[in-house]
C-alpha atoms as a PDB file:
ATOM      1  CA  UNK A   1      91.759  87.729  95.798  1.00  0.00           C
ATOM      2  CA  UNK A   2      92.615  90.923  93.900  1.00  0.00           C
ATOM      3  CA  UNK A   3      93.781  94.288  94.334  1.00  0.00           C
ATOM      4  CA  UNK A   4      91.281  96.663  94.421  1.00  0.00           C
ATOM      5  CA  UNK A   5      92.666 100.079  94.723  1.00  0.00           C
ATOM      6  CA  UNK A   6      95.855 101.842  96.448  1.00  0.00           C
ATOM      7  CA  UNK A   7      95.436 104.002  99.666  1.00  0.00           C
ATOM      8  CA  UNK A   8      97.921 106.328  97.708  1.00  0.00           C
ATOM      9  CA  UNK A   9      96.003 106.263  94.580  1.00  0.00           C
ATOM     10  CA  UNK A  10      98.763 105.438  92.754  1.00  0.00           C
ATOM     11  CA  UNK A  11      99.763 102.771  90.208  1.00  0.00           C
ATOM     12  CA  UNK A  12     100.536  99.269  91.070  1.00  0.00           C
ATOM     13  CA  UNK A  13     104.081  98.485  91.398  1.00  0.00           C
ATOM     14  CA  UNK A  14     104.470  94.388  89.889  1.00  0.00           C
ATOM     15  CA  UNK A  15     107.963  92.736  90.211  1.00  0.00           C
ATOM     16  CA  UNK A  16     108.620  89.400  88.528  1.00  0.00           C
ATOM     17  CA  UNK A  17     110.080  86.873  91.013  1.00  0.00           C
ATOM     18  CA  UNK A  18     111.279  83.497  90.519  1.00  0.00           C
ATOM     19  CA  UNK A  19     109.266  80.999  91.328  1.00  0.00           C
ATOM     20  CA  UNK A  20     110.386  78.128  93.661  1.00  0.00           C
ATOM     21  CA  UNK A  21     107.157  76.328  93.693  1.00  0.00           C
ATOM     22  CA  UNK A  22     105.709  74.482  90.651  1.00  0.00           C
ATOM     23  CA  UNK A  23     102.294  76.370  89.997  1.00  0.00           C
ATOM     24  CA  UNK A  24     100.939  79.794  91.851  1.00  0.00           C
ATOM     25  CA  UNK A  25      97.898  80.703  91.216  1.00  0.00           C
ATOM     26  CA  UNK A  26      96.762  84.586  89.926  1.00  0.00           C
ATOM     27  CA  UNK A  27      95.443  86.475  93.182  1.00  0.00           C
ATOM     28  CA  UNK A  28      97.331  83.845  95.708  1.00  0.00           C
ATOM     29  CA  UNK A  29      99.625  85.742  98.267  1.00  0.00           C
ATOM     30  CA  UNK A  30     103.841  85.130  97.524  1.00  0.00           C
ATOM     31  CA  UNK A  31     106.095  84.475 100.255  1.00  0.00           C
ATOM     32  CA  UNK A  32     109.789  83.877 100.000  1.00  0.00           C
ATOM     33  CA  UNK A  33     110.901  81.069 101.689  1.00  0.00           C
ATOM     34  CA  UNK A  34     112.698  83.413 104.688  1.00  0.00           C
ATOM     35  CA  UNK A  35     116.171  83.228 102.347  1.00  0.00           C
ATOM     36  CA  UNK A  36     117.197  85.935  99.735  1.00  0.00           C
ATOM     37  CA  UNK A  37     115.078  85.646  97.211  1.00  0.00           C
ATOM     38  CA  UNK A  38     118.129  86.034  94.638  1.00  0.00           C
ATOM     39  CA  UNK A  39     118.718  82.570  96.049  1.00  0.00           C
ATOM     40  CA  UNK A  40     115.882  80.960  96.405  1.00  0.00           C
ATOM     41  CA  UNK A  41     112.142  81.830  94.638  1.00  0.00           C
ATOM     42  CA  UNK A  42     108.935  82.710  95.579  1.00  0.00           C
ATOM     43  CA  UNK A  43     105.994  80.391  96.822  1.00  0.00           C
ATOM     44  CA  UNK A  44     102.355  80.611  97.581  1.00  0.00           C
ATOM     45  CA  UNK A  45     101.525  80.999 100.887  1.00  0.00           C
ATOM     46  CA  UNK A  46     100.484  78.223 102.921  1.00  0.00           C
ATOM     47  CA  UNK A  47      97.154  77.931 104.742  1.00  0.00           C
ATOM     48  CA  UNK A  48      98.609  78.329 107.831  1.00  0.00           C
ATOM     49  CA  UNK A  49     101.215  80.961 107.938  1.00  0.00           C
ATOM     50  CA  UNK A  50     102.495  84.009 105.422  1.00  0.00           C
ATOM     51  CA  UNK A  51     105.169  84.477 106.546  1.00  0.00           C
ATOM     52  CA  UNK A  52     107.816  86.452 104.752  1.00  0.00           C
ATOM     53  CA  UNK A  53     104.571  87.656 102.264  1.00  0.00           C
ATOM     54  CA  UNK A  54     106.211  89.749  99.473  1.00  0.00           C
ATOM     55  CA  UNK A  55     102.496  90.811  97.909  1.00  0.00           C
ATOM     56  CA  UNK A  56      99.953  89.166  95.630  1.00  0.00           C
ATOM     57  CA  UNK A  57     100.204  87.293  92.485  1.00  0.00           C
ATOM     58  CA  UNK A  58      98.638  89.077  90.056  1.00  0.00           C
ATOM     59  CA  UNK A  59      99.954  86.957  86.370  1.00  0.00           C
ATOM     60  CA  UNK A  60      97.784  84.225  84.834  1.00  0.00           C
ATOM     61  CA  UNK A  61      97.822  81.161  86.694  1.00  0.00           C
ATOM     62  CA  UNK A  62     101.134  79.573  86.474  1.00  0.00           C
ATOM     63  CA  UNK A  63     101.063  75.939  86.966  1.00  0.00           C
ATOM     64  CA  UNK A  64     103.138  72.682  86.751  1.00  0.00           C
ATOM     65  CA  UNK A  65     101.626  72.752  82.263  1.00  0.00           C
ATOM     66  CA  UNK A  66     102.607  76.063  81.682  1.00  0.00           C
ATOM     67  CA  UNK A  67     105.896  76.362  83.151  1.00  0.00           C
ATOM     68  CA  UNK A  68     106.547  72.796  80.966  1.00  0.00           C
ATOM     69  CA  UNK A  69     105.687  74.992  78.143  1.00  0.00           C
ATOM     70  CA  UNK A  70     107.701  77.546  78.994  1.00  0.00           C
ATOM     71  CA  UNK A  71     110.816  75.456  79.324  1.00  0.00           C
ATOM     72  CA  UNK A  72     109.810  73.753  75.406  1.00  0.00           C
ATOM     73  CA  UNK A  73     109.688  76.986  73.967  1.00  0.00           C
ATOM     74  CA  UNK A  74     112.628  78.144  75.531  1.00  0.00           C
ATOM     75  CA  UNK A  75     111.327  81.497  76.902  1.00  0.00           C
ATOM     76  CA  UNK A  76     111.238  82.674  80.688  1.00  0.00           C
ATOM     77  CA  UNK A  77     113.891  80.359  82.038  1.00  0.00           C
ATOM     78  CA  UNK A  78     116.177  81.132  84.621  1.00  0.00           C
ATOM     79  CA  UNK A  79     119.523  79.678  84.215  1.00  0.00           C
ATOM     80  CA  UNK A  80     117.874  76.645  81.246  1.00  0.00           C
ATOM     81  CA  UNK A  81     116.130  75.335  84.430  1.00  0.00           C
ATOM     82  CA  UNK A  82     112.344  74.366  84.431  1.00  0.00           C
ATOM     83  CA  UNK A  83     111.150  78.148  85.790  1.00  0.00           C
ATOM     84  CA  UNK A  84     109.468  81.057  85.839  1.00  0.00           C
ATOM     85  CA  UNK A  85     108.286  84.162  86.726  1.00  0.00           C
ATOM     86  CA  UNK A  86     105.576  85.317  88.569  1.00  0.00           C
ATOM     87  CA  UNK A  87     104.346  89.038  88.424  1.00  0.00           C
ATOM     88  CA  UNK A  88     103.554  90.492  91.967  1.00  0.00           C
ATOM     89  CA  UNK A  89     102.048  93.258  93.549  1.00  0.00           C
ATOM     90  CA  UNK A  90     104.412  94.582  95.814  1.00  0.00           C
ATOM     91  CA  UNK A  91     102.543  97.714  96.924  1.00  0.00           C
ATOM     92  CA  UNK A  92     102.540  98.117 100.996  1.00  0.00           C
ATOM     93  CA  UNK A  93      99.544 100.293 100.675  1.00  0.00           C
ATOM     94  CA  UNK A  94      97.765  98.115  98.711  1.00  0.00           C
ATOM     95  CA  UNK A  95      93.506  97.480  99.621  1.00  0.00           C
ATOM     96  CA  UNK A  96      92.991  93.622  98.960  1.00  0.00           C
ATOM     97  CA  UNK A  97      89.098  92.359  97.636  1.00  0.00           C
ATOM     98  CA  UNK A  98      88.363  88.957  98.104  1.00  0.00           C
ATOM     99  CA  UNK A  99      85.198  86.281  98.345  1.00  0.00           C
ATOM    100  CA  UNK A 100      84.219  85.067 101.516  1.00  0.00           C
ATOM    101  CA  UNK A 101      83.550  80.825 101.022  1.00  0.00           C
ATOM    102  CA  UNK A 102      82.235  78.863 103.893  1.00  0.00           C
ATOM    103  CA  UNK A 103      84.346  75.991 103.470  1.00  0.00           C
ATOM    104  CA  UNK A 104      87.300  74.556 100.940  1.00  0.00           C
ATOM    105  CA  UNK A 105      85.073  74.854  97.797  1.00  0.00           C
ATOM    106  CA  UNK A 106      84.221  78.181  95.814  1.00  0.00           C
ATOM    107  CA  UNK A 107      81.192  79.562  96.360  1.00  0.00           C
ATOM    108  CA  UNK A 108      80.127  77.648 100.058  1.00  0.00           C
ATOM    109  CA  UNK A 109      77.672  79.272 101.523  1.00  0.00           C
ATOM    110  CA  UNK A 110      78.674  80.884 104.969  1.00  0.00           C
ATOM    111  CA  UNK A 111      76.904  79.666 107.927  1.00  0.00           C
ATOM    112  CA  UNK A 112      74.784  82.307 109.957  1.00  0.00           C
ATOM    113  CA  UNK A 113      75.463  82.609 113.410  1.00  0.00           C
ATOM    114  CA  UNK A 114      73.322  83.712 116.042  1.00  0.00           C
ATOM    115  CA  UNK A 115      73.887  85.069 119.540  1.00  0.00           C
ATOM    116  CA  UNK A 116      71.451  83.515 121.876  1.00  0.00           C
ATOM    117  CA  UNK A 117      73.355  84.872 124.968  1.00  0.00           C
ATOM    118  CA  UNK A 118      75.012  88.507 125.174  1.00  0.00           C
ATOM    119  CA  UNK A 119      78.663  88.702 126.923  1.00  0.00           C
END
């Protein structure tokens, strides 16, 4: 998923969060975990729920090897813990473009469906 344009026109505005999870994705949907986020960090929404969605990843991928590099090289920490950042779109007017799959693997095909009776 990716942002494709603002109703607005305007620029993006991208926040860097603190990640509570250990990898999120670039164009996965943040959440917070429903606690201040000064507390707590974000995470990727789950399959089942977004609840408490703050926007859309939109940094490289940040997984469990990168944020061990990052706490190596000493750089993006929080606190000399093992974290990060992750940059997110936080517009509310934001237009999302994504690819359709037909099942858990990229590029599925989608099933066609066809009406035999009419309602």
């Amino acid at each position: 998923m990716e942002v494709a344009f603002t109703i607005g026109g305007g620029g993006l505005h991208l926040r860097n969060y603190q990640m509570e999870a250990t990898a999120i994705a670039s164009g996965v949907p943040v959440m917070s975990d429903g606690d201040s986020l000064n507390s707590s960090g974000a995470l990727p929404v789950t399959a089942t729920s977004a609840l408490n969605c703050i926007g859309l990843s939109v940094d490289t991928d940040r997984t469990a090897s990168t944020l061990a590099q990052v706490a190596a090289g000493a750089g993006d920490l929080s606190d000399g813990n093992n974290a990060s950042f992750v940059k997110t779109c936080i517009n509310p007017d934001a237009v999302f473009r994504a690819k359709l799959s037909g099942g858990g693997t990229e590029d599925t095909a989608l099933a066609i469906i066809t009406q035999a009776v009419a309602d």
